[in-house]
N, C-alpha and C. Protein backbone atom coordinates (compact mmCIF):
# COMPACT_ATOMS: atom_id res chain seq x y z
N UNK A 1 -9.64 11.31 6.04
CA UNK A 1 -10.36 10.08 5.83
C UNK A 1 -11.13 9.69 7.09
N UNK A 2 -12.20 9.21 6.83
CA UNK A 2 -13.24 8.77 8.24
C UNK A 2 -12.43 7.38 8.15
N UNK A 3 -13.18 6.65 9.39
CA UNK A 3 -13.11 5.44 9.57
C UNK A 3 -13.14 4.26 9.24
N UNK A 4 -14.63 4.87 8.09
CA UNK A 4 -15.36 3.95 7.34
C UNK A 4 -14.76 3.72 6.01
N UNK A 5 -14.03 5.12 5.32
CA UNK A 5 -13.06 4.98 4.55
C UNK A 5 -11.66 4.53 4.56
N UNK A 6 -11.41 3.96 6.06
CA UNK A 6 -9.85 3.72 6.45
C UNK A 6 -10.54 1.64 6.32
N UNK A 7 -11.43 1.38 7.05
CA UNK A 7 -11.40 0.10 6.71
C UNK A 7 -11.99 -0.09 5.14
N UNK A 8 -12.62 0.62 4.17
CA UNK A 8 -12.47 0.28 2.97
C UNK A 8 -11.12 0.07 2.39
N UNK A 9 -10.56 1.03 2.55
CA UNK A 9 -8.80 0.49 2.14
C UNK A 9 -8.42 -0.87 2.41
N UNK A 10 -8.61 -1.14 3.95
CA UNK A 10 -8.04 -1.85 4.32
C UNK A 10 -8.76 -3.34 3.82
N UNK A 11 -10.27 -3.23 3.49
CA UNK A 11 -10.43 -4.76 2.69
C UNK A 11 -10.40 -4.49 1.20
N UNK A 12 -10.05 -3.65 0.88
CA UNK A 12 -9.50 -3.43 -0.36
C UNK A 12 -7.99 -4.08 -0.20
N UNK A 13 -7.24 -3.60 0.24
CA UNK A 13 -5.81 -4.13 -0.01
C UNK A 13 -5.96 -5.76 0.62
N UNK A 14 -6.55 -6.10 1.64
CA UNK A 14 -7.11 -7.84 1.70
C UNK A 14 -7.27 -8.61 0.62
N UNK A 15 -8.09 -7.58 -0.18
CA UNK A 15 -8.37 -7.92 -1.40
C UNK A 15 -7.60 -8.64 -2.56
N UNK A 16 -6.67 -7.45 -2.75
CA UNK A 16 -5.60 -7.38 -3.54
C UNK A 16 -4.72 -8.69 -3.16
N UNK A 17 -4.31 -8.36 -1.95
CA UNK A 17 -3.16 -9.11 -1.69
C UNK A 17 -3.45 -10.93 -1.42
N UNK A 18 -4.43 -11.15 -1.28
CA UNK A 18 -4.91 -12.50 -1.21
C UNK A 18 -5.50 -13.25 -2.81
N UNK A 19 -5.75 -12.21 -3.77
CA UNK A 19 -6.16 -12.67 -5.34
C UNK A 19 -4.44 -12.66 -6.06
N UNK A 20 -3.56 -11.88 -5.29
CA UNK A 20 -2.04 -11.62 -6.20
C UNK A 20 -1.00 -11.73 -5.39
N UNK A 21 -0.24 -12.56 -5.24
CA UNK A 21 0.61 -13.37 -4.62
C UNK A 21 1.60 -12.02 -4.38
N UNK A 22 2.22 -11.52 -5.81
CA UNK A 22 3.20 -10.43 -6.20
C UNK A 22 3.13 -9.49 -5.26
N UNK A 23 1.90 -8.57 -5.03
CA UNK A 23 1.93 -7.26 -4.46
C UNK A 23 2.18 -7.87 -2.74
N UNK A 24 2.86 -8.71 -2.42
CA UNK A 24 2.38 -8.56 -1.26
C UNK A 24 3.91 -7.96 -0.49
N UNK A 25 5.09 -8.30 -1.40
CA UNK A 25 6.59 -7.44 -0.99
C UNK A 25 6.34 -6.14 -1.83
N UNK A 26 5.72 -5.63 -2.50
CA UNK A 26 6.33 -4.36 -3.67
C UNK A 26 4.97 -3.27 -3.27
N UNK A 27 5.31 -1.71 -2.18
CA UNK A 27 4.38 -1.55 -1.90
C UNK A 27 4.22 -0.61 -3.53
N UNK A 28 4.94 -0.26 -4.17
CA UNK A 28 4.39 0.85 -5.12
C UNK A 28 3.60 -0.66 -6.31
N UNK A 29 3.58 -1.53 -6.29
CA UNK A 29 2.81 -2.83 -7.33
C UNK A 29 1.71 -2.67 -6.55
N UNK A 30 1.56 -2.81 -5.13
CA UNK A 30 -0.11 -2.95 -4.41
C UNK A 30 -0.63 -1.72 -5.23
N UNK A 31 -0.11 -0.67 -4.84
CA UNK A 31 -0.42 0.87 -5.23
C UNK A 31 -0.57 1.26 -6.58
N UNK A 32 0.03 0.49 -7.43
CA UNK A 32 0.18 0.57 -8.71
C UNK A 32 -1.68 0.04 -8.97
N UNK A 33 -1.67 -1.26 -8.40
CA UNK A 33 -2.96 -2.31 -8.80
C UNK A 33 -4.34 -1.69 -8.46
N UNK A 34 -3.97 -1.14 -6.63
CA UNK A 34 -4.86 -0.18 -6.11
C UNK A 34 -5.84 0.66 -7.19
N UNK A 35 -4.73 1.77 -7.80
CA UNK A 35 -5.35 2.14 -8.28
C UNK A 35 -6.21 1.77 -9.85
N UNK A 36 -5.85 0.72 -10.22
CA UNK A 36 -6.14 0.33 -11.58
C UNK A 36 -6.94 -0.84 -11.51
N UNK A 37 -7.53 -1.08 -9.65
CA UNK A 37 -8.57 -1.62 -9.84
C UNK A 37 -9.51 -1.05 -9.32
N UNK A 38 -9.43 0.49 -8.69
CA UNK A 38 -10.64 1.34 -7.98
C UNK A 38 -10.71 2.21 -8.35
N UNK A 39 -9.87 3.15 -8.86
CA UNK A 39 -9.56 4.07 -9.70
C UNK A 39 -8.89 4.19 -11.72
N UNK A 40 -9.85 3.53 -12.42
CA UNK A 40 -9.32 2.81 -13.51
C UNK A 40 -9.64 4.38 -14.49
N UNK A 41 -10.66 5.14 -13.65
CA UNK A 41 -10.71 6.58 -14.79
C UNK A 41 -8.92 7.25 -14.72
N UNK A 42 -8.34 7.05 -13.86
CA UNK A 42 -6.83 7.54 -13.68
C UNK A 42 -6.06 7.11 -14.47
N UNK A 43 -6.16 5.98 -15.19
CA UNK A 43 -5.07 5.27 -16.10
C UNK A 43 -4.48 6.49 -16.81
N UNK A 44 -5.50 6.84 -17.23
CA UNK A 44 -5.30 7.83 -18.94
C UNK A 44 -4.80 9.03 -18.59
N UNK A 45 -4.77 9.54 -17.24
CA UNK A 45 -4.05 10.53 -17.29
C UNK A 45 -2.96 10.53 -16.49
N UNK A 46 -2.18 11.79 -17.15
CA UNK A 46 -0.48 11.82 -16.22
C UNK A 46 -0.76 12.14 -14.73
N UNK A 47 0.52 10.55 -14.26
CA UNK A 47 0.67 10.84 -12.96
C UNK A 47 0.85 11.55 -12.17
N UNK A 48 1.21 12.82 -12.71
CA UNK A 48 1.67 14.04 -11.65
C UNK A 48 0.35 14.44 -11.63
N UNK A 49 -0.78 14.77 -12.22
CA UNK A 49 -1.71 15.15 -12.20
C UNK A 49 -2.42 14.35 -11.23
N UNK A 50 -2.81 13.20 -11.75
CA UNK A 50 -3.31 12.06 -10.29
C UNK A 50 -3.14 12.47 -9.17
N UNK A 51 -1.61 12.44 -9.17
CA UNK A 51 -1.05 12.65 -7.64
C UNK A 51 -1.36 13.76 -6.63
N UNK A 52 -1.32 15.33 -7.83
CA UNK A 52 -1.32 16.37 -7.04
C UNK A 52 -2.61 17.02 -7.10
N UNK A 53 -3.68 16.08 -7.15
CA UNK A 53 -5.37 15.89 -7.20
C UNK A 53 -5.69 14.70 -6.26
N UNK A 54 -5.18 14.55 -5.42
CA UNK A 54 -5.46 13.20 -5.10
C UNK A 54 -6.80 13.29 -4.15
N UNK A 55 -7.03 14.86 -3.33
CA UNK A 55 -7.68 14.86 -3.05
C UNK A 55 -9.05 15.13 -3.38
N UNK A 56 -8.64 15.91 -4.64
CA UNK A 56 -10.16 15.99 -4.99
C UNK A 56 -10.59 14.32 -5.73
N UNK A 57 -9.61 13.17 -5.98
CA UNK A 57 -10.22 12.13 -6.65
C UNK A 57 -10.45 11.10 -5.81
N UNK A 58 -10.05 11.59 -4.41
CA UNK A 58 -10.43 10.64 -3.40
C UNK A 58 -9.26 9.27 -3.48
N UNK A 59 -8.33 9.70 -3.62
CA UNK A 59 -6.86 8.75 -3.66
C UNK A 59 -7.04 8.53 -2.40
N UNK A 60 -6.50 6.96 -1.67
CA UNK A 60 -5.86 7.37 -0.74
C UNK A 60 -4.22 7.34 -0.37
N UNK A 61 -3.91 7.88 0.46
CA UNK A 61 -2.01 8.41 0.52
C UNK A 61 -1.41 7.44 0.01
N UNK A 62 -0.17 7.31 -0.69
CA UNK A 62 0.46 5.97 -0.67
C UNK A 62 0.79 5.14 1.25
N UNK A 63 1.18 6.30 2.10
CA UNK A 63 1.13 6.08 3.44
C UNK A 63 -0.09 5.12 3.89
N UNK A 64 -1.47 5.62 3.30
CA UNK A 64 -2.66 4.84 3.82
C UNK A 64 -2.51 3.40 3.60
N UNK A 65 -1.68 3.27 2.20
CA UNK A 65 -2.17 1.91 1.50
C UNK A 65 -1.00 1.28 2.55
N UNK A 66 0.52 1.55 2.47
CA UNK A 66 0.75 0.76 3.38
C UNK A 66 0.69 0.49 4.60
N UNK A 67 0.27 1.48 5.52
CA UNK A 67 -0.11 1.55 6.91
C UNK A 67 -1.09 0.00 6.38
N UNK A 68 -2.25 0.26 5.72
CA UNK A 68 -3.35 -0.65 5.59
C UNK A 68 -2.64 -2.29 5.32
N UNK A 69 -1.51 -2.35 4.26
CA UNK A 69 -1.05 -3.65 4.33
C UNK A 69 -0.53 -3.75 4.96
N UNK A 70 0.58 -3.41 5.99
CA UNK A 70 0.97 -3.61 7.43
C UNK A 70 0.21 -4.53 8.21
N UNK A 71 -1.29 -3.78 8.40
CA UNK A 71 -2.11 -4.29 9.65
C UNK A 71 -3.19 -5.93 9.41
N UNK A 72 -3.22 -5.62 7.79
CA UNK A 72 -3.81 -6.80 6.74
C UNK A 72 -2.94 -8.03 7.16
N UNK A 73 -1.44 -7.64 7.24
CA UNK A 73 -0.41 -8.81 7.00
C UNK A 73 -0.30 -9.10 8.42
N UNK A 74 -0.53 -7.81 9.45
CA UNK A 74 -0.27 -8.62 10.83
C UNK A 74 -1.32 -9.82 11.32
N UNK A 75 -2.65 -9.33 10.74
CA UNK A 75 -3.68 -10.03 11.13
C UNK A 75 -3.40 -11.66 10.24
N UNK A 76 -3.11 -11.17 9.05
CA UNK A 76 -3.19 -12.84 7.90
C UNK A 76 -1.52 -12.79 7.74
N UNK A 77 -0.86 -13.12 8.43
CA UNK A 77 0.89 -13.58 8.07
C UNK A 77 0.69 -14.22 7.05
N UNK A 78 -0.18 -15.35 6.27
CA UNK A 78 0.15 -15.82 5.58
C UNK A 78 0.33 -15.15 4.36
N UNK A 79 -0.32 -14.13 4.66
CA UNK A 79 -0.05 -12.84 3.03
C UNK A 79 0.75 -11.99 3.38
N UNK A 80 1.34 -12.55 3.85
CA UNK A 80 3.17 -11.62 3.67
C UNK A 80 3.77 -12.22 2.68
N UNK A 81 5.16 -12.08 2.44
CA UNK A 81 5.78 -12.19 1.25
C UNK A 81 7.40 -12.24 2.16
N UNK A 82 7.89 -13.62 2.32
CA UNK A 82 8.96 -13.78 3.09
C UNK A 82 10.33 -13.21 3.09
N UNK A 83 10.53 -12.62 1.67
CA UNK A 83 11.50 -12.04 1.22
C UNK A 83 11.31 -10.64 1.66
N UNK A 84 10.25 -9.96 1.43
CA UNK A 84 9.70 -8.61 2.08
C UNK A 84 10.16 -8.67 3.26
N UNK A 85 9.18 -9.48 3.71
CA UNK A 85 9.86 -9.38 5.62
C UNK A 85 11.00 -9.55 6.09
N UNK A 86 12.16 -9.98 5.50
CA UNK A 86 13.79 -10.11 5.55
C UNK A 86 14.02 -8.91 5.24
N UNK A 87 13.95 -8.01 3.76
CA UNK A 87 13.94 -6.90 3.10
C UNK A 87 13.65 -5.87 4.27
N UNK A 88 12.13 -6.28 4.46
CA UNK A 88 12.20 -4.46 5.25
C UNK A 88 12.54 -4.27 6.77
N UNK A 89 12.36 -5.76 7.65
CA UNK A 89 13.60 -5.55 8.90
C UNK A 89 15.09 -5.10 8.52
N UNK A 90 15.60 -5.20 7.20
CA UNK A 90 17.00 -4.91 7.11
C UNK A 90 16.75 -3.21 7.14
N UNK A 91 15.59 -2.76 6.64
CA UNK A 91 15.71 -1.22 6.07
C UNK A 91 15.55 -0.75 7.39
N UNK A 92 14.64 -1.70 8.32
CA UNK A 92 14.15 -0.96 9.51
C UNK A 92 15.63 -1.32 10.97
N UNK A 93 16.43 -1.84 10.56
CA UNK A 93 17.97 -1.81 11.27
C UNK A 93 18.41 -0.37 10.72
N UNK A 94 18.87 -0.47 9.56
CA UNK A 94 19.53 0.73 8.98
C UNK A 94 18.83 2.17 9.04
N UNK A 95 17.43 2.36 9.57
CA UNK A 95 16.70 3.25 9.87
C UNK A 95 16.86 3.69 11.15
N UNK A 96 16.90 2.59 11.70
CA UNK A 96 17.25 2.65 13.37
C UNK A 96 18.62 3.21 13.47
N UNK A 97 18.92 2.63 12.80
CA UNK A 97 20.88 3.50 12.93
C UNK A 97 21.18 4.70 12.54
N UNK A 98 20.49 5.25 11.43
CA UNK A 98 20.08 6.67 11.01
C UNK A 98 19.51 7.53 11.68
N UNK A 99 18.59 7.07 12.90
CA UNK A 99 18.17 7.94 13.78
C UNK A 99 18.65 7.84 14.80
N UNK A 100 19.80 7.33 15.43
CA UNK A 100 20.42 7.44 16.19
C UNK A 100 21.34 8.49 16.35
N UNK A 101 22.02 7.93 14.79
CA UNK A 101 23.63 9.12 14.54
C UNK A 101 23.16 10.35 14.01
């Protein structure tokens, strides 16, 4: 992905997450919406197919989308989702402890 395609994501998911309260804890709902509001020729076909085409359909990673709401939410806190942010410091303790032991 260029640059120019890394900040399209990223006011794409701005997007998202400031019109829909929901996606802003659930990254596979952003991803879910992502694609079914930029990619709506994908509906109709099976997901494994989507997925393991992603490059020829110009997907971007599920990684991209959340790297992209990460940096969305650092800049606008107010589109975080307070329960999320309790949620994934707990995952990111128990991650930390996993790479320790």
């Amino acid at each position: 992905m260029t640059k120019n395609d890394l900040k399209t994501v990223e006011a794409r998911i701005y997007n998202l997450l400031f019109e829909n309260s929901k996606l802003r804890g659930d990254d596979y709902l952003l991803y879910a919406e992502y694609i079914n509001r930029y990619f709506p020729r994908l509906l109709n076909q099976p997901l494994h197919e989507a997925l393991t085409k992603h490059f020829e359909r110009g997907l971007p990673s599920f990684e991209g989308v959340t790297r992209a709401r990460r940096k969305v939410q650092r800049k606008y806190p107010e589109l975080c989702s307070e329960r999320a942010v309790a949620a994934r410091a707990q995952q990111e303790a128990a991650y930390l402890e996993y790479a320790r032991g």
